[in-house]
PDB file of N, CA and C in Angstrom:
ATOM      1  N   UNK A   1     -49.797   8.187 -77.958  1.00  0.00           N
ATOM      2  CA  UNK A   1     -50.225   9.286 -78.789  1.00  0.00           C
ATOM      3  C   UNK A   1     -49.352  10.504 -78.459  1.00  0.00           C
ATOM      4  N   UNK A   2     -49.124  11.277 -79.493  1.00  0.00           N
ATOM      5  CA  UNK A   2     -48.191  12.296 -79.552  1.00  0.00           C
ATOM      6  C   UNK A   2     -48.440  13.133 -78.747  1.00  0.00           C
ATOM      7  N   UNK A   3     -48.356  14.255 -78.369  1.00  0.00           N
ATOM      8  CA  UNK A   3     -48.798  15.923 -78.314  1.00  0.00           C
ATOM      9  C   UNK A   3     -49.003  16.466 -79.321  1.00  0.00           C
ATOM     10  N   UNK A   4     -48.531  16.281 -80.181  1.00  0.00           N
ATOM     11  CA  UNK A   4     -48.776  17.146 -81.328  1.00  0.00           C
ATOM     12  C   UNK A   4     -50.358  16.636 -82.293  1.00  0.00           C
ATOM     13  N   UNK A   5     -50.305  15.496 -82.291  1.00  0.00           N
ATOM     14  CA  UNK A   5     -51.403  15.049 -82.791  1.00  0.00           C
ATOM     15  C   UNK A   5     -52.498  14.866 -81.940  1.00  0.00           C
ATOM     16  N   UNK A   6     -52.320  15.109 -80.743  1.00  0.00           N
ATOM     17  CA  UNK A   6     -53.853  15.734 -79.600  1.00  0.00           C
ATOM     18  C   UNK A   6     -53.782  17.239 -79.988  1.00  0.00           C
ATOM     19  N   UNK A   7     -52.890  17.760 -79.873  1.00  0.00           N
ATOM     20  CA  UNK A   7     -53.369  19.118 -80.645  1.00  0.00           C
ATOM     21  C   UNK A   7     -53.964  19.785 -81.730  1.00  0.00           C
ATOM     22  N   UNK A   8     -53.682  18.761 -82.678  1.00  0.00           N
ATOM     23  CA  UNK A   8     -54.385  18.496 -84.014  1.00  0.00           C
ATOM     24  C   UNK A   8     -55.923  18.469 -83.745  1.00  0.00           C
ATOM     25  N   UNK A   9     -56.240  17.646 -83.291  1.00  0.00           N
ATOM     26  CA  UNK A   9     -57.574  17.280 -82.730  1.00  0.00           C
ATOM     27  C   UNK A   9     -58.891  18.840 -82.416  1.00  0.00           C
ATOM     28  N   UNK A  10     -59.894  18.417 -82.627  1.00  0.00           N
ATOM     29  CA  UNK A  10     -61.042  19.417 -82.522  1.00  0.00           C
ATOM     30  C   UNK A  10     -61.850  19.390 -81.457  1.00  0.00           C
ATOM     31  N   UNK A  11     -62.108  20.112 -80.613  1.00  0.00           N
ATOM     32  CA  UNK A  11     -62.476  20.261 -79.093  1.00  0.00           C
ATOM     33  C   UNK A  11     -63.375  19.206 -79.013  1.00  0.00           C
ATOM     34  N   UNK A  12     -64.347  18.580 -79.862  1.00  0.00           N
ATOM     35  CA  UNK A  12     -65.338  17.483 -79.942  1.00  0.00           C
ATOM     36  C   UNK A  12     -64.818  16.480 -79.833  1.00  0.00           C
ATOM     37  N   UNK A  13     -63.640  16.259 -80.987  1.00  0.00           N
ATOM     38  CA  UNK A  13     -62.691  15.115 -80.796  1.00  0.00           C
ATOM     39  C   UNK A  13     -61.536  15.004 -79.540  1.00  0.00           C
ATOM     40  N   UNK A  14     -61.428  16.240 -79.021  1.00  0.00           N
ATOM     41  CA  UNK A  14     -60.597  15.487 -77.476  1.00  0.00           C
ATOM     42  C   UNK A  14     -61.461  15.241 -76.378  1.00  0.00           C
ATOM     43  N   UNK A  15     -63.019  15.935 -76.750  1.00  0.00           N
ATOM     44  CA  UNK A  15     -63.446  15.422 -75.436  1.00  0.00           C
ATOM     45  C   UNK A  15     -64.307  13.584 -75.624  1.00  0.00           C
ATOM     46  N   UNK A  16     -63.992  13.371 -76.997  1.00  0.00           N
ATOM     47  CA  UNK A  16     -64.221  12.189 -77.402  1.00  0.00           C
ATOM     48  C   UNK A  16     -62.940  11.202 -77.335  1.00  0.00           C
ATOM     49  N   UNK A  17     -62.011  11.675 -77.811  1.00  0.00           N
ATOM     50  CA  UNK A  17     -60.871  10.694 -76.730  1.00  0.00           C
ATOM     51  C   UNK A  17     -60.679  10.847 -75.654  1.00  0.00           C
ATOM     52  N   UNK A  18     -61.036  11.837 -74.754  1.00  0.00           N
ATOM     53  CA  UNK A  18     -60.715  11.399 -73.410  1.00  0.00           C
ATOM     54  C   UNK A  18     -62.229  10.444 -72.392  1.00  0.00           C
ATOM     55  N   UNK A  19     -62.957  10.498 -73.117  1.00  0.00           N
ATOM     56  CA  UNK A  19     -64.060   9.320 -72.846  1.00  0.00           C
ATOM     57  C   UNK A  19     -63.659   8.004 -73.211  1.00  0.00           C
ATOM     58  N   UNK A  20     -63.133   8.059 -74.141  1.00  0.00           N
ATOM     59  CA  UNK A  20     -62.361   6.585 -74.583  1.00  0.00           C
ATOM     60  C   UNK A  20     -61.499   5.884 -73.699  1.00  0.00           C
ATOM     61  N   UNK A  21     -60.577   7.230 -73.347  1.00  0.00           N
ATOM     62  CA  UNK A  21     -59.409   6.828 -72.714  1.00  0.00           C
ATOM     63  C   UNK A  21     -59.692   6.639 -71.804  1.00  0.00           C
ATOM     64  N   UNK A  22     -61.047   7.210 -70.402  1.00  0.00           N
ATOM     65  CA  UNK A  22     -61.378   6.934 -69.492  1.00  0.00           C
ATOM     66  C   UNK A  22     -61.573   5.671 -69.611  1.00  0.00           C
ATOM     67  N   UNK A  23     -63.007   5.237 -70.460  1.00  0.00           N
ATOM     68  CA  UNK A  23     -63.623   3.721 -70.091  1.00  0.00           C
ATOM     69  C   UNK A  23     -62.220   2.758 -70.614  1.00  0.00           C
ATOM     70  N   UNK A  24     -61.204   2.900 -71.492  1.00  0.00           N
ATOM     71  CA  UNK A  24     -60.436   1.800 -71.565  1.00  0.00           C
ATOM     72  C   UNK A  24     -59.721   1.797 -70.571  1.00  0.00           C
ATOM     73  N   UNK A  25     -59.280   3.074 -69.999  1.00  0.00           N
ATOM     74  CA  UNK A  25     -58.690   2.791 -68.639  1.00  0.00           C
ATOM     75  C   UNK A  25     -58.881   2.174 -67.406  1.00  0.00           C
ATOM     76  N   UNK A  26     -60.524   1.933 -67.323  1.00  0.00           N
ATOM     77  CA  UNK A  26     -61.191   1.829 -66.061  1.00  0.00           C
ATOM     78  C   UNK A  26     -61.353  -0.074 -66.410  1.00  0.00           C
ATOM     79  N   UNK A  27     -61.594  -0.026 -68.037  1.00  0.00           N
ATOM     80  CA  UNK A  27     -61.716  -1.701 -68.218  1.00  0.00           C
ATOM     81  C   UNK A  27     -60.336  -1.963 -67.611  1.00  0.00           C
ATOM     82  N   UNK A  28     -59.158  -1.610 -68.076  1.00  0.00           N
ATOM     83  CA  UNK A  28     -57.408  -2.311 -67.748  1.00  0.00           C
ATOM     84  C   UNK A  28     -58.044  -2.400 -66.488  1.00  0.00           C
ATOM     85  N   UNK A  29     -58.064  -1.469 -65.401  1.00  0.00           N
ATOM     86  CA  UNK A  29     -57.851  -1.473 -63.872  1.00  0.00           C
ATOM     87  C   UNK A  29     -58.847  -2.659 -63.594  1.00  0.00           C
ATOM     88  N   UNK A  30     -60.170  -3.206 -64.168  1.00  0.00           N
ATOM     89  CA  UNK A  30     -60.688  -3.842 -63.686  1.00  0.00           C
ATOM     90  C   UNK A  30     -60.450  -5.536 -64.248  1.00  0.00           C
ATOM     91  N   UNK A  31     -59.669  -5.426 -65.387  1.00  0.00           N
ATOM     92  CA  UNK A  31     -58.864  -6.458 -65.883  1.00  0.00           C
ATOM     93  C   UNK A  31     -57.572  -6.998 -64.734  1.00  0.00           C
ATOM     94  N   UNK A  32     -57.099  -6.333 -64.716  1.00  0.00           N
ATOM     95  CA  UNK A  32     -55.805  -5.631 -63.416  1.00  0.00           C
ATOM     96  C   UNK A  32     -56.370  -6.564 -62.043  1.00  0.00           C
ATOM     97  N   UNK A  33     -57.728  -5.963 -61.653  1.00  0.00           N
ATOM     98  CA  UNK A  33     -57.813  -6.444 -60.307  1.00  0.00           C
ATOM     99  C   UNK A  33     -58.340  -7.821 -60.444  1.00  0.00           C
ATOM    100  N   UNK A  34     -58.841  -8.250 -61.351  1.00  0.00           N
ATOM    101  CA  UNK A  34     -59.294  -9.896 -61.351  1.00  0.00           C
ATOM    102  C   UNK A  34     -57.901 -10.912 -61.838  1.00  0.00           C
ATOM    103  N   UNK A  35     -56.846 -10.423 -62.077  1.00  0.00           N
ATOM    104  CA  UNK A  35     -55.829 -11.050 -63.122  1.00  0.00           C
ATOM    105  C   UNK A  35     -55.569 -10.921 -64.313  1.00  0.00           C
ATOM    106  N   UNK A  36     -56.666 -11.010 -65.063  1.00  0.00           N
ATOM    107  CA  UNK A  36     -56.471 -11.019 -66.538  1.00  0.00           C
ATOM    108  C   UNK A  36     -56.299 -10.136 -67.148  1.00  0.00           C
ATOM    109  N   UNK A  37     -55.000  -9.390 -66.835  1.00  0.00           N
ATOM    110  CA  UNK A  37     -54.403  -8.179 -67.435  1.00  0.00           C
ATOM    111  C   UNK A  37     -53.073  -9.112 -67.832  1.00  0.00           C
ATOM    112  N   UNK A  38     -52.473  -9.207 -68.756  1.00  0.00           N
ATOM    113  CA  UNK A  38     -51.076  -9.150 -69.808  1.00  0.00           C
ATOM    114  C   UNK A  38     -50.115  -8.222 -69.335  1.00  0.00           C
ATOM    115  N   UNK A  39     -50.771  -7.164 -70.035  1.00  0.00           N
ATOM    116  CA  UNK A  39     -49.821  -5.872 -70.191  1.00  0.00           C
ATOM    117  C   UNK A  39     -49.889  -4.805 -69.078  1.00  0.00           C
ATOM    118  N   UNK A  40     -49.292  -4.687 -68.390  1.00  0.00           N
ATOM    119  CA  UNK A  40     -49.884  -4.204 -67.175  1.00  0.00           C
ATOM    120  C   UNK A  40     -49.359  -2.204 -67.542  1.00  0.00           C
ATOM    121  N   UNK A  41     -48.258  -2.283 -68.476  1.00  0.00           N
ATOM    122  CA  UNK A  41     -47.625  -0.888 -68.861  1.00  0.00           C
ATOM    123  C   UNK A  41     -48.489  -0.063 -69.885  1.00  0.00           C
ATOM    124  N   UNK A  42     -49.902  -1.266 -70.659  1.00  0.00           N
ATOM    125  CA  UNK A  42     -50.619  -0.297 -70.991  1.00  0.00           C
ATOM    126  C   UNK A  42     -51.220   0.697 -69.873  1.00  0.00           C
ATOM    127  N   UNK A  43     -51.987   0.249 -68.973  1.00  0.00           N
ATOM    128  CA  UNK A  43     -52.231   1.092 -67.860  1.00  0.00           C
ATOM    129  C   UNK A  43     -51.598   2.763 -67.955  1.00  0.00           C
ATOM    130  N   UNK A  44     -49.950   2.293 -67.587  1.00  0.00           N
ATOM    131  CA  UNK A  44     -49.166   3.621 -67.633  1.00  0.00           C
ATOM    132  C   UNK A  44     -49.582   4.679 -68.792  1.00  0.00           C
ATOM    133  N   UNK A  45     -49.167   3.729 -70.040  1.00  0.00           N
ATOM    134  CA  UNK A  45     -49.700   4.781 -71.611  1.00  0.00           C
ATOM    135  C   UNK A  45     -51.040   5.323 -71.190  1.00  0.00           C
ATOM    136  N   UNK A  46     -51.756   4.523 -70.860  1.00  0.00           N
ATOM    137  CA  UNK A  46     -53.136   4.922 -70.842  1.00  0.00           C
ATOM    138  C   UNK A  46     -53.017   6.367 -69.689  1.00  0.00           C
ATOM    139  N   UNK A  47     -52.493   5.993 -68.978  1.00  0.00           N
ATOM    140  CA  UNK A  47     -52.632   7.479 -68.127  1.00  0.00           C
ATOM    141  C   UNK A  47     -51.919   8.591 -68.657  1.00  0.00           C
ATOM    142  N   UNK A  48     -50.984   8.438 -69.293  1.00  0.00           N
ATOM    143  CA  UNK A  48     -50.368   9.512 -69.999  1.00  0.00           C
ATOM    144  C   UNK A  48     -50.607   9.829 -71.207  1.00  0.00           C
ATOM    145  N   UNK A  49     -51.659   9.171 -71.835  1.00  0.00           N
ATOM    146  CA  UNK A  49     -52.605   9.695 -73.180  1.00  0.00           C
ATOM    147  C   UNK A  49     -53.612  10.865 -72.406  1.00  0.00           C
ATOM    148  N   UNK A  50     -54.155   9.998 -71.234  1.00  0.00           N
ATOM    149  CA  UNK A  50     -55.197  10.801 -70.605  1.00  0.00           C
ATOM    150  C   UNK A  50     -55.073  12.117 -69.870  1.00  0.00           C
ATOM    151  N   UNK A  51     -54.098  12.293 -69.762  1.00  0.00           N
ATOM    152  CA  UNK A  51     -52.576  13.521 -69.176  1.00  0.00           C
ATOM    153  C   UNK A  51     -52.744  14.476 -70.532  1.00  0.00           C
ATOM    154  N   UNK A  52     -51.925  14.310 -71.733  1.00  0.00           N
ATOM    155  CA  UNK A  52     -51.813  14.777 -72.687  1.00  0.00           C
ATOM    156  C   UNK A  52     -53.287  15.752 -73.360  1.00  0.00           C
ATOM    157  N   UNK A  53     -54.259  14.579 -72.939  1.00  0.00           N
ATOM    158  CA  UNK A  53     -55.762  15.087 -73.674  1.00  0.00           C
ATOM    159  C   UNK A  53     -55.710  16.152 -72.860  1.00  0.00           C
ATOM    160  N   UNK A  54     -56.268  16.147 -71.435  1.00  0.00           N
ATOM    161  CA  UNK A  54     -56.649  16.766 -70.285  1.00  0.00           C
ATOM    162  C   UNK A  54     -55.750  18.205 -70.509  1.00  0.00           C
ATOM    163  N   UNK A  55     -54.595  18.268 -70.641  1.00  0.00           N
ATOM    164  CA  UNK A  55     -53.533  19.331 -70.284  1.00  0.00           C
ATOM    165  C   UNK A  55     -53.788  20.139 -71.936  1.00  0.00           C
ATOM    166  N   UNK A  56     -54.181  19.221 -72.995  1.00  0.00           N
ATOM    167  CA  UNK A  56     -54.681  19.917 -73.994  1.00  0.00           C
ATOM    168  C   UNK A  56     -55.333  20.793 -74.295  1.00  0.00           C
ATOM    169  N   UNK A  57     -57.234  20.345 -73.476  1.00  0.00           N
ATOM    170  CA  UNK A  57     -58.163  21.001 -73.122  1.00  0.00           C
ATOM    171  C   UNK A  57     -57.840  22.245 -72.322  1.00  0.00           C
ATOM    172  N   UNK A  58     -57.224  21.772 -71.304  1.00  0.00           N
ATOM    173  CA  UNK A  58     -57.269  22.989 -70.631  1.00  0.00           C
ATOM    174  C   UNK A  58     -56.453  24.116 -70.984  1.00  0.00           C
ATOM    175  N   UNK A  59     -54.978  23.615 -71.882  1.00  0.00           N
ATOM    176  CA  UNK A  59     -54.522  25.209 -72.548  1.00  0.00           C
ATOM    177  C   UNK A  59     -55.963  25.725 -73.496  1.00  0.00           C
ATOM    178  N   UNK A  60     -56.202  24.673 -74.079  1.00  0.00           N
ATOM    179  CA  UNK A  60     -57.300  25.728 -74.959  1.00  0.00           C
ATOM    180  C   UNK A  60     -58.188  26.789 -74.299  1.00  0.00           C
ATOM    181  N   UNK A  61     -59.032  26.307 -72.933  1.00  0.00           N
ATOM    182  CA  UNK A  61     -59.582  27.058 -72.318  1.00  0.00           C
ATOM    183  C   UNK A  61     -58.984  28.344 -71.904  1.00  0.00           C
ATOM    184  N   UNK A  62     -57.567  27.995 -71.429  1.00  0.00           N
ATOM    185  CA  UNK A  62     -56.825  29.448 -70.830  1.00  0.00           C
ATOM    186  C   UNK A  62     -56.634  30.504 -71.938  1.00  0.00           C
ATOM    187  N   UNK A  63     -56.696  29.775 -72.881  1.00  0.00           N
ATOM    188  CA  UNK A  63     -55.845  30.517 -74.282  1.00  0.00           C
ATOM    189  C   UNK A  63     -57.584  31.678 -74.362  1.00  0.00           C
ATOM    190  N   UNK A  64     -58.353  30.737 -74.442  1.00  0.00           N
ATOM    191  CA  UNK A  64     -59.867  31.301 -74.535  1.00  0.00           C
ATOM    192  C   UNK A  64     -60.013  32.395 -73.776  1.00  0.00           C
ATOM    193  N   UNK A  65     -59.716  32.358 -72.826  1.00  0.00           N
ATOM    194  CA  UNK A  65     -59.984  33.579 -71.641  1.00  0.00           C
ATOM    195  C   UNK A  65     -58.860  33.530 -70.787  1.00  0.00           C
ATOM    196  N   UNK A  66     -58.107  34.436 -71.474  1.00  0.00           N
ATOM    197  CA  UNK A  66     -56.823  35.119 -71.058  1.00  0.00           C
ATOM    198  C   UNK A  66     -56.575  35.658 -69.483  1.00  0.00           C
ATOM    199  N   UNK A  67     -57.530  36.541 -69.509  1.00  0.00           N
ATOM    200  CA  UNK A  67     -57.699  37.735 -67.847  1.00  0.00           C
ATOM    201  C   UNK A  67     -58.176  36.376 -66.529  1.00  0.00           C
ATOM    202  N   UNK A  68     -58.590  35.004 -66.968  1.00  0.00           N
ATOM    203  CA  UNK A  68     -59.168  33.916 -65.980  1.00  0.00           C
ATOM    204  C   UNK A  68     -57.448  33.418 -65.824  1.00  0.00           C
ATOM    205  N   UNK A  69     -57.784  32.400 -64.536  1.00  0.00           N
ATOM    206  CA  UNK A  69     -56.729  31.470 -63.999  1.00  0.00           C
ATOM    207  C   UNK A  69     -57.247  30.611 -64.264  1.00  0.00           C
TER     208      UNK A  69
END
């Protein structure tokens, strides 16, 4: 997934993909540790969708309240 099209997205809808992206992430890792993982580079995407959301949210917040760190 892009950056640009997580930015697109509506504060409801990123904190609804990044729930997604958690539990599919947590299924791979537990796919991962029994064997029956394939693709082992979804993993990677998956963490860097979950990167993208996260770093999304939080400009919005800063943008929100400027005078905060």
């Amino acid at each position: 997934m892009k950056i640009q099209e997580i930015r697109e997205l509506s504060p409801e809808e990123l904190e609804q993909k990044e729930r997604e992206l958690r539990r599919e992430l947590f299924n791979l890792k537990f796919r991962k540790a029994t064997g029956q993982l394939d693709n082992t580079a979804r993993l990677r995407l998956l963490k860097r969708d979950l990167a993208r959301v996260l770093t999304s949210m939080r400009e919005r917040r800063l943008s929100a309240s400027p005078g905060e760190k």
